[in-house]
N, C-alpha and C. Protein backbone atom coordinates (compact mmCIF):
# COMPACT_ATOMS: atom_id res chain seq x y z
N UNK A 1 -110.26 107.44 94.61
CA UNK A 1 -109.34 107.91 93.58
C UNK A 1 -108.24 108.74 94.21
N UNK A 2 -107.58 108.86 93.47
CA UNK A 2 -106.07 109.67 94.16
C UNK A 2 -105.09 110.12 92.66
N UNK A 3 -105.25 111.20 93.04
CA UNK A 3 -104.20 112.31 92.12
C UNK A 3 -102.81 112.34 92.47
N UNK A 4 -102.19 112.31 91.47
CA UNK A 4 -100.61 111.98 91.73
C UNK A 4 -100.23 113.41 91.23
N UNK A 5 -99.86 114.03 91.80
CA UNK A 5 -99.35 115.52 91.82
C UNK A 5 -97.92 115.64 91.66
N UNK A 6 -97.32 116.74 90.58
CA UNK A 6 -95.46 117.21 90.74
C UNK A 6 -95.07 118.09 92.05
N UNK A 7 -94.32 117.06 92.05
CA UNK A 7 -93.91 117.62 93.42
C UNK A 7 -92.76 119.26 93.68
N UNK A 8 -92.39 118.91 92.10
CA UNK A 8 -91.47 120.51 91.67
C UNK A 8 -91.88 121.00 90.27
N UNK A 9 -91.56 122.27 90.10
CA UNK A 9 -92.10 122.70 89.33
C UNK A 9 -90.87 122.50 88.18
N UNK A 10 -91.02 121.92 86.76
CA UNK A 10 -90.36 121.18 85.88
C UNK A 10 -91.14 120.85 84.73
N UNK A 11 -90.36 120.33 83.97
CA UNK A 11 -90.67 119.88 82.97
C UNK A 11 -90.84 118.24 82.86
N UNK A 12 -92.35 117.68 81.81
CA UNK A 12 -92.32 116.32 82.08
C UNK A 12 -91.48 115.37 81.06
N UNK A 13 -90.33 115.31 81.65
CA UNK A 13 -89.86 114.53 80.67
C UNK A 13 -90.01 113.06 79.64
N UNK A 14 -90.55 112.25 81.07
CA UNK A 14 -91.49 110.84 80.26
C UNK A 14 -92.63 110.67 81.55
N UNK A 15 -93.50 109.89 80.61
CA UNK A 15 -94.54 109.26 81.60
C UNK A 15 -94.23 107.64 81.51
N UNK A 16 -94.35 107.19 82.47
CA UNK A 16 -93.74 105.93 82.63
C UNK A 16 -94.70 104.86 82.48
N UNK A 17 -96.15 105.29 82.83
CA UNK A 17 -97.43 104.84 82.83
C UNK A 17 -98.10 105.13 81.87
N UNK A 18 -99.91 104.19 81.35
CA UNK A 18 -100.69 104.30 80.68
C UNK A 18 -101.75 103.59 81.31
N UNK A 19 -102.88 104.57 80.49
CA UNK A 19 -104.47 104.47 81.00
C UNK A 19 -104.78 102.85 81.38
N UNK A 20 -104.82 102.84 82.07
CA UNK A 20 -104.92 101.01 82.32
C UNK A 20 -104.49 100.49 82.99
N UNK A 21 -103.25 100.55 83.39
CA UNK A 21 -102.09 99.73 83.75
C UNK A 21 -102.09 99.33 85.60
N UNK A 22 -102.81 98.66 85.71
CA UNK A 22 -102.46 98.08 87.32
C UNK A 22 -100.68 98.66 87.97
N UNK A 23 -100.70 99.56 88.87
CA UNK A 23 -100.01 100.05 89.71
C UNK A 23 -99.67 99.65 91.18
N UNK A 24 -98.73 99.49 91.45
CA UNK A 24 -98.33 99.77 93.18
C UNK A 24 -97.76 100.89 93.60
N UNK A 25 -98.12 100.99 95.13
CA UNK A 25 -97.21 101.71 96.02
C UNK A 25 -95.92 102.17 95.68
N UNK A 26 -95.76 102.89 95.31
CA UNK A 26 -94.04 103.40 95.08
C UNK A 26 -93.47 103.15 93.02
N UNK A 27 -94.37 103.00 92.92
CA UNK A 27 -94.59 102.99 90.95
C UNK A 27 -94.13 103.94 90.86
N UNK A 28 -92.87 104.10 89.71
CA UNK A 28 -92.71 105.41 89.34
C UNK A 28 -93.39 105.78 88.21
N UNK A 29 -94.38 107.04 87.97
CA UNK A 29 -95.33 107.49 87.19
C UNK A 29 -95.14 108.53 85.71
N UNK A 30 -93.59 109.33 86.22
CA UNK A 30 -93.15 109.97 85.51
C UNK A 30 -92.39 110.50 85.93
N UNK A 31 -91.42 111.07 85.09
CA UNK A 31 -90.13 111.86 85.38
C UNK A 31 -90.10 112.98 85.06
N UNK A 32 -90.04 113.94 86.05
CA UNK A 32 -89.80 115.41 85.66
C UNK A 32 -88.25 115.90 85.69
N UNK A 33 -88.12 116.89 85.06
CA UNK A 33 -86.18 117.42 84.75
C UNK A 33 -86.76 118.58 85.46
N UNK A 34 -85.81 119.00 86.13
CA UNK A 34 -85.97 120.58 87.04
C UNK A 34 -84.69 121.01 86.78
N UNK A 35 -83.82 122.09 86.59
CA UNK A 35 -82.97 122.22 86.68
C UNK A 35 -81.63 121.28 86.31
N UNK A 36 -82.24 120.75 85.11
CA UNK A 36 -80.93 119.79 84.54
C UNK A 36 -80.70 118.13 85.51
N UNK A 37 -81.71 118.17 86.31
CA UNK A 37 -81.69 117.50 86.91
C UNK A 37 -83.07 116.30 86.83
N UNK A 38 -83.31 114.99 86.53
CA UNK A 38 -84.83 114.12 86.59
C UNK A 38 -84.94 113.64 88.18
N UNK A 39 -86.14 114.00 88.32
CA UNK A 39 -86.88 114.31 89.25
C UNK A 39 -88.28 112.72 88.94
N UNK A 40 -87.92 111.28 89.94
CA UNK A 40 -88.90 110.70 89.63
C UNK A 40 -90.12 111.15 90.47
N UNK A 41 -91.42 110.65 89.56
CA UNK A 41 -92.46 111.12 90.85
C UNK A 41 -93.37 109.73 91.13
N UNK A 42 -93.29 109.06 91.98
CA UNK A 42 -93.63 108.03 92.68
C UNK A 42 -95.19 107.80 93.43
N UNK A 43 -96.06 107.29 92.79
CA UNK A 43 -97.54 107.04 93.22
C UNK A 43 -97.21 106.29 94.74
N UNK A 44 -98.45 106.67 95.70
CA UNK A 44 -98.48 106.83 96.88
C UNK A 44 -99.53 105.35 97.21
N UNK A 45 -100.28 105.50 96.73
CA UNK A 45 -101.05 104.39 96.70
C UNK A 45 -101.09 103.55 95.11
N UNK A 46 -101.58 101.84 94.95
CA UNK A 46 -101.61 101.59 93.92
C UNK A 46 -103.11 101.51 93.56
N UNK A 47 -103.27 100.34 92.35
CA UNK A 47 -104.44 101.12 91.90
C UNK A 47 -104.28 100.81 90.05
N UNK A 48 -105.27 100.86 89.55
CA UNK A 48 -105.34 101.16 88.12
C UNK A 48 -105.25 102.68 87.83
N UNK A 49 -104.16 103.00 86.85
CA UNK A 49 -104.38 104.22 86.13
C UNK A 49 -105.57 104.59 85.30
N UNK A 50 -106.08 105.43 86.00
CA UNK A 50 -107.80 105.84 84.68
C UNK A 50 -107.63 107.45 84.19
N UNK A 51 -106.24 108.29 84.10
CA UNK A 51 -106.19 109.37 83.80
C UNK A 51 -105.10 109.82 83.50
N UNK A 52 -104.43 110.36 82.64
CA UNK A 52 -103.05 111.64 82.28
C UNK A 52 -103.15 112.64 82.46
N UNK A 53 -102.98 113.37 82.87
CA UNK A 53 -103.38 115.11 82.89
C UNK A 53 -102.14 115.53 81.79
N UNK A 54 -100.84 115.09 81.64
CA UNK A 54 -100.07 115.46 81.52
C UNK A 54 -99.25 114.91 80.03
N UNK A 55 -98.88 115.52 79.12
CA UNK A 55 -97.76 115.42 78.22
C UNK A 55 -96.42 115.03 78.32
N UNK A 56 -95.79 114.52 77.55
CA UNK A 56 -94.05 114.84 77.78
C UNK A 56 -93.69 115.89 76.80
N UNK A 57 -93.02 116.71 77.72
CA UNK A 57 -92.84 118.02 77.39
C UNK A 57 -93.21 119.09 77.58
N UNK A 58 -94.38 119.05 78.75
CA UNK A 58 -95.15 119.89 79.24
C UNK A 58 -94.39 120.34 80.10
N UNK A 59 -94.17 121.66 80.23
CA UNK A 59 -94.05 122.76 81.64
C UNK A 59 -95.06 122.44 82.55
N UNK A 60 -95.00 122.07 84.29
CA UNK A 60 -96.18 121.85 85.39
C UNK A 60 -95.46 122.87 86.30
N UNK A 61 -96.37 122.94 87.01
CA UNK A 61 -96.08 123.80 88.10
C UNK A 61 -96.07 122.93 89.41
N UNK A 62 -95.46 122.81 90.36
CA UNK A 62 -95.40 122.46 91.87
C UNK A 62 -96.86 122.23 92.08
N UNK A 63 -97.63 121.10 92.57
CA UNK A 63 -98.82 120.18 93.08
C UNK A 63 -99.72 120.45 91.86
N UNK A 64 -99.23 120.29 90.32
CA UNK A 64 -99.97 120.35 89.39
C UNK A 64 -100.11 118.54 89.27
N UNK A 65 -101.21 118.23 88.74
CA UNK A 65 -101.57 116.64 88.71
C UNK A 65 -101.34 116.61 87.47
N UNK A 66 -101.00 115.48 87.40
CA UNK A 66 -100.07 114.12 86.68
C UNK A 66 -100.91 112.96 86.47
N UNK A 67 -101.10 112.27 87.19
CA UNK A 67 -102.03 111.02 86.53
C UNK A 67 -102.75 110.69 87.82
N UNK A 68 -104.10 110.01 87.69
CA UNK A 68 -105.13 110.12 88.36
C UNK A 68 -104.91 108.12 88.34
N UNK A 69 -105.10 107.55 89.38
CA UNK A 69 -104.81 106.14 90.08
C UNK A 69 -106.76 106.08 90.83
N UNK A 70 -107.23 104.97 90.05
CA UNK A 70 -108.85 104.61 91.24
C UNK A 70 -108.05 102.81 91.40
């Protein structure tokens, strides 16, 4: 399994993914806004999604997890 973590601390603007969904390498997972600015955050390995940690609209903090990839 592998945790997909924010890489800045932001707000989640969308999740791009759902519980299920067969993934690759470089998938973008969700978009965070930092500073007026979207911030994509890009899964490292692929994989089925089996987790959200996260809302849109949620405040995260820097290496707070985002969605969980087995």
């Amino acid at each position: 399994m592998a945790v997909i973590n924010a890489h800045i601390t932001g707000t989640v603007w969308k999740i791009e993914v759902k519980v299920g969904d067969v993934i690759e390498a470089g998938t973008v997972v969700a978009i965070l806004e930092s500073m007026k600015m979207e911030m994509p955050v890009e899964s490292e390995d692929g994989g089925t999604v089996t987790a959200i940690h996260v809302a849109e609209g949620q405040a995260v903090h820097e290496d707070a997890p985002l969605v969980t990839v087995g």
